[in-house]
N, C-alpha and C. Protein backbone atom coordinates (compact mmCIF):
# COMPACT_ATOMS: atom_id res chain seq x y z
N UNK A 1 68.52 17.43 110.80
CA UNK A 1 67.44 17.15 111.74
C UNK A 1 67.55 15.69 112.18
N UNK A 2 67.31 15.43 113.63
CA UNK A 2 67.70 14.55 113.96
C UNK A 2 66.20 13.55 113.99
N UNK A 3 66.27 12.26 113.26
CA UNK A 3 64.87 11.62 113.64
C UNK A 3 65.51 9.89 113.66
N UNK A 4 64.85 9.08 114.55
CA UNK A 4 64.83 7.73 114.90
C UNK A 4 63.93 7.29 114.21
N UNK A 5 63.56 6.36 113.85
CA UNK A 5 62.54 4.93 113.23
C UNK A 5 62.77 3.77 113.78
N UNK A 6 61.71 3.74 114.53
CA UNK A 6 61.66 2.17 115.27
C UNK A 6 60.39 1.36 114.41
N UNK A 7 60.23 0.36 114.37
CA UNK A 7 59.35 -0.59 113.68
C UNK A 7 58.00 0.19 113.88
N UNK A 8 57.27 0.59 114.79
CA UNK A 8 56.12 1.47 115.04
C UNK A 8 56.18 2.96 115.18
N UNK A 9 57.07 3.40 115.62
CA UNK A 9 57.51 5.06 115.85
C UNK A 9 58.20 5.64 114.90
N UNK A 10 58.01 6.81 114.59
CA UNK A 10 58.95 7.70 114.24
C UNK A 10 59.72 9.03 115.47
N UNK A 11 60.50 8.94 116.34
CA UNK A 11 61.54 10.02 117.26
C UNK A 11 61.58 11.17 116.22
N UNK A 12 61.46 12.36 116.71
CA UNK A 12 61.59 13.55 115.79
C UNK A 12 61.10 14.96 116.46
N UNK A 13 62.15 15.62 116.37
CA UNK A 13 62.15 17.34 116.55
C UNK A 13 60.70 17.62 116.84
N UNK A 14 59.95 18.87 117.46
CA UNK A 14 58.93 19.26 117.70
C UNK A 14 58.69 20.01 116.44
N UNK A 15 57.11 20.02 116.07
CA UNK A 15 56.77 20.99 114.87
C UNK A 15 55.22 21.91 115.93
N UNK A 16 55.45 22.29 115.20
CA UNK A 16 54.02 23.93 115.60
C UNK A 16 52.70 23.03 116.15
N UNK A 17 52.14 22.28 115.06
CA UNK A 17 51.27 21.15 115.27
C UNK A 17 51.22 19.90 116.66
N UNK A 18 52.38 19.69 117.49
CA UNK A 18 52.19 19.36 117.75
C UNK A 18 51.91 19.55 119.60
N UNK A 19 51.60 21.22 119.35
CA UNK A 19 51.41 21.80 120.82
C UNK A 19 50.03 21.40 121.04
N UNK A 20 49.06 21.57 120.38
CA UNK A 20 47.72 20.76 120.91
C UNK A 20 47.84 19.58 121.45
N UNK A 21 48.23 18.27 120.65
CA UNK A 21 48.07 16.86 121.10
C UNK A 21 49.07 17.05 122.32
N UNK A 22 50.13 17.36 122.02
CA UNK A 22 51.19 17.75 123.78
C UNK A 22 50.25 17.66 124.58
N UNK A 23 49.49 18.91 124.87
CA UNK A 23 48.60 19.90 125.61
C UNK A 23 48.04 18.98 126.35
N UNK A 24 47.12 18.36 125.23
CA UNK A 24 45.68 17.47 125.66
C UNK A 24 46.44 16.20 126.82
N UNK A 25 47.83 16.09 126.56
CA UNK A 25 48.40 14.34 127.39
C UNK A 25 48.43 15.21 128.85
N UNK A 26 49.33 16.45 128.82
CA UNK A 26 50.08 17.13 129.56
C UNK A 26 48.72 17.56 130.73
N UNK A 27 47.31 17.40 130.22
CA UNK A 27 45.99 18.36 130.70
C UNK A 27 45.35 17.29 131.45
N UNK A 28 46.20 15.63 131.22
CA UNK A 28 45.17 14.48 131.64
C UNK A 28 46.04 13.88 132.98
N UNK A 29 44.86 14.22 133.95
CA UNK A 29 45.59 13.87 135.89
C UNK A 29 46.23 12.72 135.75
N UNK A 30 46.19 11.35 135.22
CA UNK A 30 46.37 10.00 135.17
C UNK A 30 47.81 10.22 134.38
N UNK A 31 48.05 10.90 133.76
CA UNK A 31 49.25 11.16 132.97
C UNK A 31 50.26 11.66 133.79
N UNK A 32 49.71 12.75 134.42
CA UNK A 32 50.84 13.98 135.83
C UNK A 32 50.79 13.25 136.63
N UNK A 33 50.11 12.03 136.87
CA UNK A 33 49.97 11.77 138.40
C UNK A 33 51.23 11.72 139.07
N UNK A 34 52.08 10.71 138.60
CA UNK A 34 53.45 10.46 138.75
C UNK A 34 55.27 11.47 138.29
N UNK A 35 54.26 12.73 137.75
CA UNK A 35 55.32 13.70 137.21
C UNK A 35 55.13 15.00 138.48
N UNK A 36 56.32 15.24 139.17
CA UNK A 36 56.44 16.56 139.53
C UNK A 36 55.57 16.61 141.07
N UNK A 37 54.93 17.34 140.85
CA UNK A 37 53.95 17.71 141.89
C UNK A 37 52.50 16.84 141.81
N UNK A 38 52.30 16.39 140.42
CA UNK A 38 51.45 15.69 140.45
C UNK A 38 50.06 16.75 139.20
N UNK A 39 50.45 18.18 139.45
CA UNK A 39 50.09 18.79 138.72
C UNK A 39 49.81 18.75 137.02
N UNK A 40 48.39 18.94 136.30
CA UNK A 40 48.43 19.00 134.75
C UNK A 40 48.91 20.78 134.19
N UNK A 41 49.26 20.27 133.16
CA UNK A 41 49.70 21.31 132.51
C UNK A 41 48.92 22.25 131.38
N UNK A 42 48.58 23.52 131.16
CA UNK A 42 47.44 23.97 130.37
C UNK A 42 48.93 24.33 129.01
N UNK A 43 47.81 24.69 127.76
CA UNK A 43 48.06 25.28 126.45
C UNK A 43 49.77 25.74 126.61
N UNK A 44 49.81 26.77 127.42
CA UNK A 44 50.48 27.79 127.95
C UNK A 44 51.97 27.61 128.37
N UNK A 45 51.64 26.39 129.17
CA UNK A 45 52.81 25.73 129.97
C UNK A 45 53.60 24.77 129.28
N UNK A 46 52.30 24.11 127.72
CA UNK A 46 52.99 23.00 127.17
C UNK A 46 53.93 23.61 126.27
N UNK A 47 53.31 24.65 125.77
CA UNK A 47 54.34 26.04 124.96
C UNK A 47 55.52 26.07 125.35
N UNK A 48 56.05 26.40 126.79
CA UNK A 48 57.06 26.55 127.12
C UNK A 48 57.74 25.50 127.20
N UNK A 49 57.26 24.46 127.86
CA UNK A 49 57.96 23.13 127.91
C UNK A 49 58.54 22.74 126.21
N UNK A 50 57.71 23.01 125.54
CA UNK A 50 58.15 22.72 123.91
C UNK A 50 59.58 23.64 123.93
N UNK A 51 59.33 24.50 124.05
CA UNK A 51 60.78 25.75 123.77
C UNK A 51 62.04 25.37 124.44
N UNK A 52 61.68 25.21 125.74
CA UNK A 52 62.92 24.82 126.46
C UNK A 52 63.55 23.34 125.75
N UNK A 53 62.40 22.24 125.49
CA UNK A 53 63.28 21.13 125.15
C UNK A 53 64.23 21.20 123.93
N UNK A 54 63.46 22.22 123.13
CA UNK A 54 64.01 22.49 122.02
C UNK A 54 65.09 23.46 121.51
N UNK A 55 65.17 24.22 123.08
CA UNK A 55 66.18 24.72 123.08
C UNK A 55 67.43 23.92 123.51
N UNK A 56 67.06 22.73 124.43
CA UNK A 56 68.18 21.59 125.02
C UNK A 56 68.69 21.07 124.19
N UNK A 57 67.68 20.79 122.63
CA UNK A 57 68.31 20.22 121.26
C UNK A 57 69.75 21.33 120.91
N UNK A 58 69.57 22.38 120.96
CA UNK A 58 70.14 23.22 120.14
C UNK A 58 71.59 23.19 121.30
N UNK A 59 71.28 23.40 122.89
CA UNK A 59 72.52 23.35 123.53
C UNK A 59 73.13 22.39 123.98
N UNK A 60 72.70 21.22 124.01
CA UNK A 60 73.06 20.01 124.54
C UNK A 60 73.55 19.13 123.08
N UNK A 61 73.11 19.21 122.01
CA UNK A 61 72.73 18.18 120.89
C UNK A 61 72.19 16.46 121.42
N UNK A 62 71.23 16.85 122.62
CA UNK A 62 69.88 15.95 122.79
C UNK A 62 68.97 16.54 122.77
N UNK A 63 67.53 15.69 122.79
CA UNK A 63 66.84 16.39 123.60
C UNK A 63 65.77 15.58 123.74
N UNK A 64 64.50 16.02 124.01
CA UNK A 64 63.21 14.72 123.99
C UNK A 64 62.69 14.93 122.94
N UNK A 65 62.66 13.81 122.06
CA UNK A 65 61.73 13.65 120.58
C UNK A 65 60.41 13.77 120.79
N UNK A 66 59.88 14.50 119.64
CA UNK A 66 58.26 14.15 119.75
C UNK A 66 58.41 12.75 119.32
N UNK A 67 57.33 11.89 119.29
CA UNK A 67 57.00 10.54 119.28
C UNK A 67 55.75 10.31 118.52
N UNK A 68 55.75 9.69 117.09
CA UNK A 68 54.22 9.84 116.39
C UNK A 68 54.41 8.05 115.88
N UNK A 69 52.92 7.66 115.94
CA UNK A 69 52.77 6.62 115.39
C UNK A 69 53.26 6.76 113.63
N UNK A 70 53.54 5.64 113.43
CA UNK A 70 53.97 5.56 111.64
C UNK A 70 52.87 5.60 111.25
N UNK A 71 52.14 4.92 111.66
CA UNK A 71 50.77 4.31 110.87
C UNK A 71 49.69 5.68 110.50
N UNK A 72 49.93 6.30 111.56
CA UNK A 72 48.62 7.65 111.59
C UNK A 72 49.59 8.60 111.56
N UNK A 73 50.53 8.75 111.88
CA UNK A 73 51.15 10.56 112.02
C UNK A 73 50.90 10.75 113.75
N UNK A 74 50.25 9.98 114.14
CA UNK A 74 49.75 10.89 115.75
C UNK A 74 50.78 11.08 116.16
N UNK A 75 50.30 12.10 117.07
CA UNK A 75 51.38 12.40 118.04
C UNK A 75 51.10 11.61 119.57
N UNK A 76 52.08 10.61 120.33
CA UNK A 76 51.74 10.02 121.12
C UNK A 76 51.98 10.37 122.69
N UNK A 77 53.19 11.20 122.41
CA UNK A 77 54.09 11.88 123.40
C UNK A 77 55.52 12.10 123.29
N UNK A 78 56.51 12.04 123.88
CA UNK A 78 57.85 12.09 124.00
C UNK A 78 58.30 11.00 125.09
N UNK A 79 59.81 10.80 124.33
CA UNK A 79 60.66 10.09 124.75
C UNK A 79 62.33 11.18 124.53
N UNK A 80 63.14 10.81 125.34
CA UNK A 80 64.06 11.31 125.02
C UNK A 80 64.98 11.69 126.22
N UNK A 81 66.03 12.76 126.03
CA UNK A 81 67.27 12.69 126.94
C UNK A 81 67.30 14.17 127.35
N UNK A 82 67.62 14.52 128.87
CA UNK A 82 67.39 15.87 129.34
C UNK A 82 68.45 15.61 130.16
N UNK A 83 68.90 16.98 130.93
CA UNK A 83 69.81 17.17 131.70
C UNK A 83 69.05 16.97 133.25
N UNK A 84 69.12 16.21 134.57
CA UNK A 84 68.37 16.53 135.54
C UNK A 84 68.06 17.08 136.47
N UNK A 85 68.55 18.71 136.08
CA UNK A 85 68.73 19.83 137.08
C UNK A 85 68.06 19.75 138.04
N UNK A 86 67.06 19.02 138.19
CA UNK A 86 65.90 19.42 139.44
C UNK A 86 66.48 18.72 140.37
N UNK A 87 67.19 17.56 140.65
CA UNK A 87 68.06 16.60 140.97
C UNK A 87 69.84 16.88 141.17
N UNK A 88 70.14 17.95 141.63
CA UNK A 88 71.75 18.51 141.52
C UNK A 88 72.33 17.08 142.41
N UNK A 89 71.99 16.06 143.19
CA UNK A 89 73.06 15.53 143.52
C UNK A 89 73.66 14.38 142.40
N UNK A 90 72.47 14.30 141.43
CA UNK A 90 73.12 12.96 140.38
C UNK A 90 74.26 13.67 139.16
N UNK A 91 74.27 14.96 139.37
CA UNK A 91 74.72 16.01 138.31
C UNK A 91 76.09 15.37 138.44
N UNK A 92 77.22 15.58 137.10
CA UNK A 92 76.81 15.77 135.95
C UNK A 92 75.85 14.01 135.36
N UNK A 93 75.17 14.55 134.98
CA UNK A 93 74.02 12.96 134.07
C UNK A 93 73.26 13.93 133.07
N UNK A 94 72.84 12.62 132.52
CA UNK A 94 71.56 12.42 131.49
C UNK A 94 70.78 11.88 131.73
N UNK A 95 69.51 12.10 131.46
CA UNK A 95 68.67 11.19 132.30
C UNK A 95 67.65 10.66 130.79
N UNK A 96 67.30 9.87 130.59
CA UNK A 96 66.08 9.14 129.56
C UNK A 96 64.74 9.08 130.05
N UNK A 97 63.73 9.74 129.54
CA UNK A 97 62.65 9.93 130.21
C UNK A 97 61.79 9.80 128.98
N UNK A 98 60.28 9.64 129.46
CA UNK A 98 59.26 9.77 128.61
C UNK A 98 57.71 9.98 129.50
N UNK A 99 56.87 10.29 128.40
CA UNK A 99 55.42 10.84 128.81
C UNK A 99 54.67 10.07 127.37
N UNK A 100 53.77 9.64 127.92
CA UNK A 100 52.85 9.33 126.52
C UNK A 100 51.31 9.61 126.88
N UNK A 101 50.71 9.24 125.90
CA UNK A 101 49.01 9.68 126.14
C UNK A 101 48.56 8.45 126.75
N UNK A 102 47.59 8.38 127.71
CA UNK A 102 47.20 7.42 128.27
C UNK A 102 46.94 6.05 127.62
N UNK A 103 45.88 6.99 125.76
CA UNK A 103 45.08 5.47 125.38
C UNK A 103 46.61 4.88 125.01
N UNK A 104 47.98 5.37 124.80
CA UNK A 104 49.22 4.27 124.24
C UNK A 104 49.72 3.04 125.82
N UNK A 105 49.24 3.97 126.32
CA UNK A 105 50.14 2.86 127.69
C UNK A 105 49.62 1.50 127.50
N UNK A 106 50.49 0.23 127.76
CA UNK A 106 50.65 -0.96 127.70
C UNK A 106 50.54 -1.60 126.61
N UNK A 107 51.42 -0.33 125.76
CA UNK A 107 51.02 -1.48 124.05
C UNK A 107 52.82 -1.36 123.66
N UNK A 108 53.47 -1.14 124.82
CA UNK A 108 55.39 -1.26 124.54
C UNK A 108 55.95 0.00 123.15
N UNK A 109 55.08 0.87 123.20
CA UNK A 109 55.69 1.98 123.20
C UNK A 109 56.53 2.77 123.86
N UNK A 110 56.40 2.52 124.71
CA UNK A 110 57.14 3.61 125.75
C UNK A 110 59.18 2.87 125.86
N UNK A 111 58.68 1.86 125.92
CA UNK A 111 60.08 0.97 125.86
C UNK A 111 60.46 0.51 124.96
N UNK A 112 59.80 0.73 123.56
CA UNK A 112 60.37 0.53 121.87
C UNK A 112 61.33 1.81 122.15
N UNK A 113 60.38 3.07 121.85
CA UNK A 113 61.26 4.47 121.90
C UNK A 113 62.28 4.37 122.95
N UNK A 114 62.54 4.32 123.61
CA UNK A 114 63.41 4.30 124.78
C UNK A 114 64.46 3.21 124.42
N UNK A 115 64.64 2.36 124.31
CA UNK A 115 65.20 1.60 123.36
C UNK A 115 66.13 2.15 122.68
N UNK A 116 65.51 2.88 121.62
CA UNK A 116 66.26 3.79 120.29
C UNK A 116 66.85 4.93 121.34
N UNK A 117 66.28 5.52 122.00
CA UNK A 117 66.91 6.59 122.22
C UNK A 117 68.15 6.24 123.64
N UNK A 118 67.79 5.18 123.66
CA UNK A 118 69.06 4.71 124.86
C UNK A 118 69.90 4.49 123.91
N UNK A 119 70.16 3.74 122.81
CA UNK A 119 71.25 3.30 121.76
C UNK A 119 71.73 4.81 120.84
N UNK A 120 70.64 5.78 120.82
CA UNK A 120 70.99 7.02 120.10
C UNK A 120 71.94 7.54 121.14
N UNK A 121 71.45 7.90 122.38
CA UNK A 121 72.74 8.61 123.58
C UNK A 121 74.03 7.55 123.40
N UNK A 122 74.17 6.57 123.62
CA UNK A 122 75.12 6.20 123.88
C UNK A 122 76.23 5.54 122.76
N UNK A 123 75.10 5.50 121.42
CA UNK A 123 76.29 4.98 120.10
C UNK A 123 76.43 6.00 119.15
N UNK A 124 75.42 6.88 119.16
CA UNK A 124 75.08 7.98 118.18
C UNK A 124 76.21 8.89 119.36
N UNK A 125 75.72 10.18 120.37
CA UNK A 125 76.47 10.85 121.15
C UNK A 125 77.15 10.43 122.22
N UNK A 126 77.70 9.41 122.09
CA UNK A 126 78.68 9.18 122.63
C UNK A 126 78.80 9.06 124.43
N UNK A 127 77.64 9.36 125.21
CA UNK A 127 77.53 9.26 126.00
C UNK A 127 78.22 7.64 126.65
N UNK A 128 78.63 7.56 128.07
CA UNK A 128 78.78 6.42 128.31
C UNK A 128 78.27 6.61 129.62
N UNK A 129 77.01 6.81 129.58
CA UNK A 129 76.35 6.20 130.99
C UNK A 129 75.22 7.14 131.30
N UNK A 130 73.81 6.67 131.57
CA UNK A 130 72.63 7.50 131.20
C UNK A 130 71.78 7.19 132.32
N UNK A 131 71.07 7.71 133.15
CA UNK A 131 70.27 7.45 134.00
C UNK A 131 68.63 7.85 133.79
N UNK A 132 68.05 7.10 134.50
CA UNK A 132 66.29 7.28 134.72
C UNK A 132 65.94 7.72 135.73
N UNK A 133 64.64 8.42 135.68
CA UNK A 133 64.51 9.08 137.23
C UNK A 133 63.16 8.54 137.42
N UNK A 134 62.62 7.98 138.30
CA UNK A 134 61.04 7.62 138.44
C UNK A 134 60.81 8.23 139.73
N UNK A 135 59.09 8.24 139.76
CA UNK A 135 58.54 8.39 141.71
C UNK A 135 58.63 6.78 142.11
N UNK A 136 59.52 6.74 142.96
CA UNK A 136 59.45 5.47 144.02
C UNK A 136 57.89 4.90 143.44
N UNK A 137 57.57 3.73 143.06
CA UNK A 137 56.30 2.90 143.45
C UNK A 137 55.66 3.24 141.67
N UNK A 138 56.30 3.54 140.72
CA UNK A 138 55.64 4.02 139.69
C UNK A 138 56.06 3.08 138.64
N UNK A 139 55.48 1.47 139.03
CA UNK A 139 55.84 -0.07 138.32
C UNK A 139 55.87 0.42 137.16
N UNK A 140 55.37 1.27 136.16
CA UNK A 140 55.46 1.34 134.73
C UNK A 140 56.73 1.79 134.13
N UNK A 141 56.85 2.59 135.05
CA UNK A 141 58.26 3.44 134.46
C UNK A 141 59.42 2.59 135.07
N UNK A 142 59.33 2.16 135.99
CA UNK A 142 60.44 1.01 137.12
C UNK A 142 60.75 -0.21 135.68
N UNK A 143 59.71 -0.67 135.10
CA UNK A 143 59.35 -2.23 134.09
C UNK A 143 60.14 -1.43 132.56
N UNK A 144 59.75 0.12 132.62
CA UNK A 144 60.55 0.60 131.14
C UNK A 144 62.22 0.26 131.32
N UNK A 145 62.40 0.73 132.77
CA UNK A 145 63.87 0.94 132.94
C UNK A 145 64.98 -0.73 132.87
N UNK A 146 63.92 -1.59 133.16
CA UNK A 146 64.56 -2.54 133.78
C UNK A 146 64.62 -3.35 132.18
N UNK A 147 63.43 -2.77 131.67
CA UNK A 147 63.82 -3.33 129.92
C UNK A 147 65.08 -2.82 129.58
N UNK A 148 65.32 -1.64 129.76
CA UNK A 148 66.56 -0.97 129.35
C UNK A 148 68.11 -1.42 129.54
N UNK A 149 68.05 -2.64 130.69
CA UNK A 149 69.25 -3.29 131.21
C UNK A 149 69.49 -2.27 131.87
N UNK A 150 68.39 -1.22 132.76
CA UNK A 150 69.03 -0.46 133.93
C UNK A 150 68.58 -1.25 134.99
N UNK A 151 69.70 -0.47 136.17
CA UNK A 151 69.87 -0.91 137.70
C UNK A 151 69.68 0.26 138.49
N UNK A 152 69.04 -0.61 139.77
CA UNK A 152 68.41 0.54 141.03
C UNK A 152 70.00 1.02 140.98
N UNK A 153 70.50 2.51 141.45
CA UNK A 153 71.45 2.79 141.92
C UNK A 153 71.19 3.40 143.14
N UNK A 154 70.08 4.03 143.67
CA UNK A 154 69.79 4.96 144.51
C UNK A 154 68.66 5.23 144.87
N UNK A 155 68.01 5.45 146.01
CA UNK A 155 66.79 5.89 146.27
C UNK A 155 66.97 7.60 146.94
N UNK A 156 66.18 8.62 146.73
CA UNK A 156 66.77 9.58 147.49
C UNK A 156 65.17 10.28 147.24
N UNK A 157 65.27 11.77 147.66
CA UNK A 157 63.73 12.72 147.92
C UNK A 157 64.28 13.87 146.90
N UNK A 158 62.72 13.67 146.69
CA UNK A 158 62.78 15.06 145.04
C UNK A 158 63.07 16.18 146.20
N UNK A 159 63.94 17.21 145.86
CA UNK A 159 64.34 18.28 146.79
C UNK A 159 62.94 19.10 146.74
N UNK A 160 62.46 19.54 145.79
CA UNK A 160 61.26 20.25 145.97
C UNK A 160 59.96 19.84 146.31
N UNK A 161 59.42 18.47 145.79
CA UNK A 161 57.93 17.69 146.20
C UNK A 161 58.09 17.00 147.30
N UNK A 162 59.49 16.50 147.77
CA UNK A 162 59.87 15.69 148.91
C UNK A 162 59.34 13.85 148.44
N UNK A 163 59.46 13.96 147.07
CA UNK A 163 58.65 12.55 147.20
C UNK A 163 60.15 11.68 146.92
N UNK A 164 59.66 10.50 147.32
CA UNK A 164 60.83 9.14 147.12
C UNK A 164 60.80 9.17 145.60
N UNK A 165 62.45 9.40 145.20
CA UNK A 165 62.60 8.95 143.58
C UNK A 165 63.85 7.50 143.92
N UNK A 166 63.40 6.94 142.60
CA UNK A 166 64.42 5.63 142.29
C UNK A 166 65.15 6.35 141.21
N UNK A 167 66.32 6.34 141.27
CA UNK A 167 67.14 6.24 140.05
C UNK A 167 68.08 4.98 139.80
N UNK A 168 67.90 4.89 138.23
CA UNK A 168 68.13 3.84 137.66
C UNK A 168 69.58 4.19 136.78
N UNK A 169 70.52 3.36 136.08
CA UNK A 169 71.48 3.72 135.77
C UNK A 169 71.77 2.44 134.63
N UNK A 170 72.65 2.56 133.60
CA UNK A 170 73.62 1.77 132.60
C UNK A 170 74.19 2.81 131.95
N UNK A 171 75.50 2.31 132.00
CA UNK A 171 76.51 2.59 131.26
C UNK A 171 76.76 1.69 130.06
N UNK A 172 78.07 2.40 129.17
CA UNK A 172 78.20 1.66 128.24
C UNK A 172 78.54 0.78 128.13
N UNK A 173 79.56 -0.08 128.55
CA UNK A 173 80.06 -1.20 129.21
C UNK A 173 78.80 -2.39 129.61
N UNK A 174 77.73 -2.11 130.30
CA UNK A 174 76.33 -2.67 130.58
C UNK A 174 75.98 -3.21 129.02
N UNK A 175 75.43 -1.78 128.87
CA UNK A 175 74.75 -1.20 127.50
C UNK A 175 75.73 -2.79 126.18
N UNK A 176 76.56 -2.90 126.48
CA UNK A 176 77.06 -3.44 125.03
C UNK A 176 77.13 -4.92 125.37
N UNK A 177 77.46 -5.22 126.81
CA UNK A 177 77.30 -6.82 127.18
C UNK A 177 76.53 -7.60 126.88
């Protein structure tokens, strides 16, 4: 089983328990605002989303970690590495993404985990070169990436919402300078 430890986080596989707290981030508008359509997600949907990522563990050997504080056990959200099918022109990539619960935003969670899991893709699996996907204008996730020693590579339109995405990029070569 694959798990990270960062000074505040523990990265780690999904368990049964943690489809509620999912649920409740996935159910809050301020959270979706900037994901997808903009749409929240019920009980139902976070279910599936759990299965599939966890099936990406099993076919990919990545996937997105659940994300729990050390201190409490909580569950805060996910961080982690997906394939970006929705996106066929950046294909073949990886992309590093994350979601957290609102009350964590601006306490450098989001870019501790990300962190680990940028150094897990690329020293752990071997990857050499990982990309981010944001909505154009979405400074939080733009400020995670740029911690990351990523670079704008591209601006282009989500094929299905039509909205402006930035993608961001480092390779390994970056990554080790």
């Amino acid at each position: 089983m694959t798990e990270i430890q960062t000074p505040r986080l523990l990265l780690r596989r999904w368990h049964d328990d943690d489809l509620v707290p999912m649920a409740e981030i996935n159910a809050d508008p301020q959270v979706m605002e900037w994901i997808g359509d903009g749409s929240v997600q019920d009980l139902d949907q976070t279910a599936e989303a759990i299965e599939r990522w966890e099936e990406e563990w099993d076919d990919e050997g990545f996937g997105l970690f659940a994300v729990e504080l050390l201190a409490s056990g909580e569950l805060i959200g996910f961080v982690g590495l997906s394939v970006p099918e929705f996106l066929p022109e950046v294909l073949p990539a990886v992309e590093i993404g994350w979601r957290l619960g609102r009350q964590f935003w601006g306490q450098g969670y989001a870019s501790e985990a990300a962190a680990a899991t940028l150094e897990f893709a690329l020293q752990d699996r071997g990857l050499d070169r990982v990309i981010s996907i944001a909505r154009t204008g979405h400074e939080a996730s733009e400020n995670v990436m740029h911690k990351l020693g990523m670079e704008l590579e591209r601006q282009t339109t989500h094929p299905r919402y039509g909205s402006l995405l930035s993608v961001y990029a480092i390779d390994l070569t970056e990554y080790e300078a």
